[in-house]
Protein backbone atom coordinates (compact mmCIF):
# COMPACT_ATOMS: atom_id res chain seq x y z
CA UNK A 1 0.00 0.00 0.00
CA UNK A 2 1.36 3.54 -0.63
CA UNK A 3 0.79 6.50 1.23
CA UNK A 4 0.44 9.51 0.28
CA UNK A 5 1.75 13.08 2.16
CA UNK A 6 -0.35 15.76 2.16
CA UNK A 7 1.21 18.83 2.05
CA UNK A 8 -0.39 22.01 4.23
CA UNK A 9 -0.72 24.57 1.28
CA UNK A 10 -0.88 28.22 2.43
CA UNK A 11 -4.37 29.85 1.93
CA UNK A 12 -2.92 32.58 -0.14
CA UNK A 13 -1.91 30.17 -2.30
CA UNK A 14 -5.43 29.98 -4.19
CA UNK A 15 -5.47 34.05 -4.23
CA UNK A 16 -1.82 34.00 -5.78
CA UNK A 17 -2.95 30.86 -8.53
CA UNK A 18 -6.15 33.15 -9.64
CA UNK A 19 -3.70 36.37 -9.87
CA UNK A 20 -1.49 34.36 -12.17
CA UNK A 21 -4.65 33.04 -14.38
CA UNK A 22 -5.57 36.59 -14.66
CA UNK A 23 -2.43 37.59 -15.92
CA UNK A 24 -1.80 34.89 -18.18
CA UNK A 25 -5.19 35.80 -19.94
CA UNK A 26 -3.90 39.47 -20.55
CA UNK A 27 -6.17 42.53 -20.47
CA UNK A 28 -6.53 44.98 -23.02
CA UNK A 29 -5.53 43.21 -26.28
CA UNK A 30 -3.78 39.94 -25.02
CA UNK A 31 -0.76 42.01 -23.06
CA UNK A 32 0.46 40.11 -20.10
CA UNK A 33 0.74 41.94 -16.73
CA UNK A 34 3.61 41.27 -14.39
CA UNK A 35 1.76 39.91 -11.28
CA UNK A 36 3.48 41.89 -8.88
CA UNK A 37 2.32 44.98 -10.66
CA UNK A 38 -1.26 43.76 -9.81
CA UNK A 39 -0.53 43.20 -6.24
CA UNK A 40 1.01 46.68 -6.56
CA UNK A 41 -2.13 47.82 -8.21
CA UNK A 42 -4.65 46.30 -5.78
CA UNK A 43 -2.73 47.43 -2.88
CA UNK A 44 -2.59 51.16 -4.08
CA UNK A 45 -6.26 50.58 -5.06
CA UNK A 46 -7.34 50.10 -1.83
CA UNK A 47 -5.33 52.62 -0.11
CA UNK A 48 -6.31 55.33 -2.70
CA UNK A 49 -9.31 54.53 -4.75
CA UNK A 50 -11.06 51.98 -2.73
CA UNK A 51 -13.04 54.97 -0.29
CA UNK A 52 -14.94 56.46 -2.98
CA UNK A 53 -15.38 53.76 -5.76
CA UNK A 54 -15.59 50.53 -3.38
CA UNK A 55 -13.54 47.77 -1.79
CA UNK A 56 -15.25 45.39 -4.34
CA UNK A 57 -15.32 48.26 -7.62
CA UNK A 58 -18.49 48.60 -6.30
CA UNK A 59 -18.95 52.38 -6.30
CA UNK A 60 -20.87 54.65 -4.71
CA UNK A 61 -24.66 53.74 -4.36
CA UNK A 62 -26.98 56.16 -6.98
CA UNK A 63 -23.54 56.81 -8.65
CA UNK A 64 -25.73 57.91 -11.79
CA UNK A 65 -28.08 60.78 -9.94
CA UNK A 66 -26.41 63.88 -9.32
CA UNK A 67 -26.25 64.94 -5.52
CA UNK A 68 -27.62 68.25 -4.20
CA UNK A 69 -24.29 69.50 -4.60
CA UNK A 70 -24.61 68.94 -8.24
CA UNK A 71 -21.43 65.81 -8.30
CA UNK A 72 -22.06 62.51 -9.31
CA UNK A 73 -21.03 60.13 -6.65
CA UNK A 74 -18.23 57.65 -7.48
CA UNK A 75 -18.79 55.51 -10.22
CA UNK A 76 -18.57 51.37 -9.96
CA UNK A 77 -14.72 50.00 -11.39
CA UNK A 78 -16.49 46.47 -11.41
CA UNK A 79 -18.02 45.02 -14.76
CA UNK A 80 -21.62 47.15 -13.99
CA UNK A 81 -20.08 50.42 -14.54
CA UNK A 82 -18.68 51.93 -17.33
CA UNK A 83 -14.96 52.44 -16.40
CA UNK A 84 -14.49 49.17 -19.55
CA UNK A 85 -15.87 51.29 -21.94
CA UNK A 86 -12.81 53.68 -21.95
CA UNK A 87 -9.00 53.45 -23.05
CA UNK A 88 -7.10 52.75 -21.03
CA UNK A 89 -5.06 56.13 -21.63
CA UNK A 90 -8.38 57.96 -21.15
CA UNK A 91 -8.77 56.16 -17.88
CA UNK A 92 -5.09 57.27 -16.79
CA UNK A 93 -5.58 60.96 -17.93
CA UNK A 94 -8.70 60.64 -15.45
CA UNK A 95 -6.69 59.61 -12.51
CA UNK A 96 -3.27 61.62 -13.28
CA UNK A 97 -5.68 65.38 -13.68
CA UNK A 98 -8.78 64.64 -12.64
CA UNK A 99 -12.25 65.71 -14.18
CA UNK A 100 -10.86 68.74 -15.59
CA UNK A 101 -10.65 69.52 -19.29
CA UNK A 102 -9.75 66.93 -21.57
CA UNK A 103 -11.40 64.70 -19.65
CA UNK A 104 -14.63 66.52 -18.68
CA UNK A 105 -16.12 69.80 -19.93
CA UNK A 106 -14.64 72.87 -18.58
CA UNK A 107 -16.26 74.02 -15.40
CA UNK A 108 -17.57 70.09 -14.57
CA UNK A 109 -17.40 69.84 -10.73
CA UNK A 110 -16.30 66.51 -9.24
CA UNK A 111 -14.98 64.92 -6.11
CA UNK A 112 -12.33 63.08 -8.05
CA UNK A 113 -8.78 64.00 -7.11
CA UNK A 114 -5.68 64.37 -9.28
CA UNK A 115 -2.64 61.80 -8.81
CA UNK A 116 -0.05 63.71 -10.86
CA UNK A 117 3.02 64.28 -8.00
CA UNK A 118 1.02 61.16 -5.85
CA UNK A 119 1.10 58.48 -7.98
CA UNK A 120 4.06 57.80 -10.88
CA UNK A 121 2.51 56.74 -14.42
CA UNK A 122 3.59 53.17 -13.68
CA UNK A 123 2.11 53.00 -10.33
CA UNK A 124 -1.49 54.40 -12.14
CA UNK A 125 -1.09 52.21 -15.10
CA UNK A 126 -0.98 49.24 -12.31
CA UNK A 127 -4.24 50.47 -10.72
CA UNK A 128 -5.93 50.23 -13.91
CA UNK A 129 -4.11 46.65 -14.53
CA UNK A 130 -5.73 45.81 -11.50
CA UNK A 131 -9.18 47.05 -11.98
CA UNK A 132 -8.88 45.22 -15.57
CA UNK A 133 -7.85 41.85 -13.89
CA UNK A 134 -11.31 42.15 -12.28
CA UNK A 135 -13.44 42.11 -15.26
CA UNK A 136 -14.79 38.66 -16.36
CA UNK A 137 -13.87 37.78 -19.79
CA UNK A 138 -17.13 38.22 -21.83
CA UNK A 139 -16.52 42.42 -20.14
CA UNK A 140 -12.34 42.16 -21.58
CA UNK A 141 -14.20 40.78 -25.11
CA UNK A 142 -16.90 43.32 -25.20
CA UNK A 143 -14.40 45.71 -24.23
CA UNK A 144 -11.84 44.86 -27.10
CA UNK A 145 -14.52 45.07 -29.47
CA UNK A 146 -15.97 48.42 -28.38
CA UNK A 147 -12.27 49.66 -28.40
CA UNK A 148 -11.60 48.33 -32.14
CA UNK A 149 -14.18 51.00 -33.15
């Protein structure tokens, strides 16, 4: 009879395998992300992003109707909102200036902040490699599509 030895696998083991699968399948065109750009990504996510727009992408709740204050709330990052439908570079203009012209009409008011002199380009473009990662792949293939055009 032979016996086998189970090995004690780490539980972040699991989280690590799915960050690799994710990478693997690319974002954005078939591109493969470094993992530990994700990791760097998630963690400056959640330290950064995470307070307005959701631990989960999730957004802020009503994130469509305006507030007395005339702002939008946050918008979802997850596959329900529309951050997919955007280049990427449009996306990182967004986070390096904020909602100020090109990337919203002059005069728009919004609660989003700038990153320029926070965050390097690499550290947003890791962000967004991170919010991609999240997407299910029928949102990456829609996505691709709608970016073709």
């Amino acid at each position: 009879m032979r016996f086998q030895r189970r090995i004690r696998q780490p539980a972040c083991e699991g989280t690590i395998a799915l960050l690799l699968i994710s990478t693997l399948a690319g974002c954005e065109g078939g591109e493969r992300t470094d993992p530990y750009a994700l990791m760097e990504g998630e963690a400056i996510y959640k330290a950064e992003c995470a307070s307005c727009h959701g631990a989960k992408l999730e957004g802020q709740p009503d994130w469509r109707i305006r507030r007395a204050d005339g702002r939008l709330p946050a918008p979802p990052h997850d596959a329900g909102g529309h951050t997919w439908h955007h280049p990427r570079e449009k996306l990182a203009s967004i986070v390096k200036l904020g909602m100020v012209p090109p990337n919203a009409p002059p005069g728009y008011a919004s609660d989003m902040p700038a990153f320029a002199g926070k965050l390097s380009d690499k550290q947003i473009d890791n962000v967004l490699a991170y919010i991609e990662s999240r997407w299910p792949p029928e949102v990456l293939a829609q996505r691709a599509e709608r970016l073709k055009r």
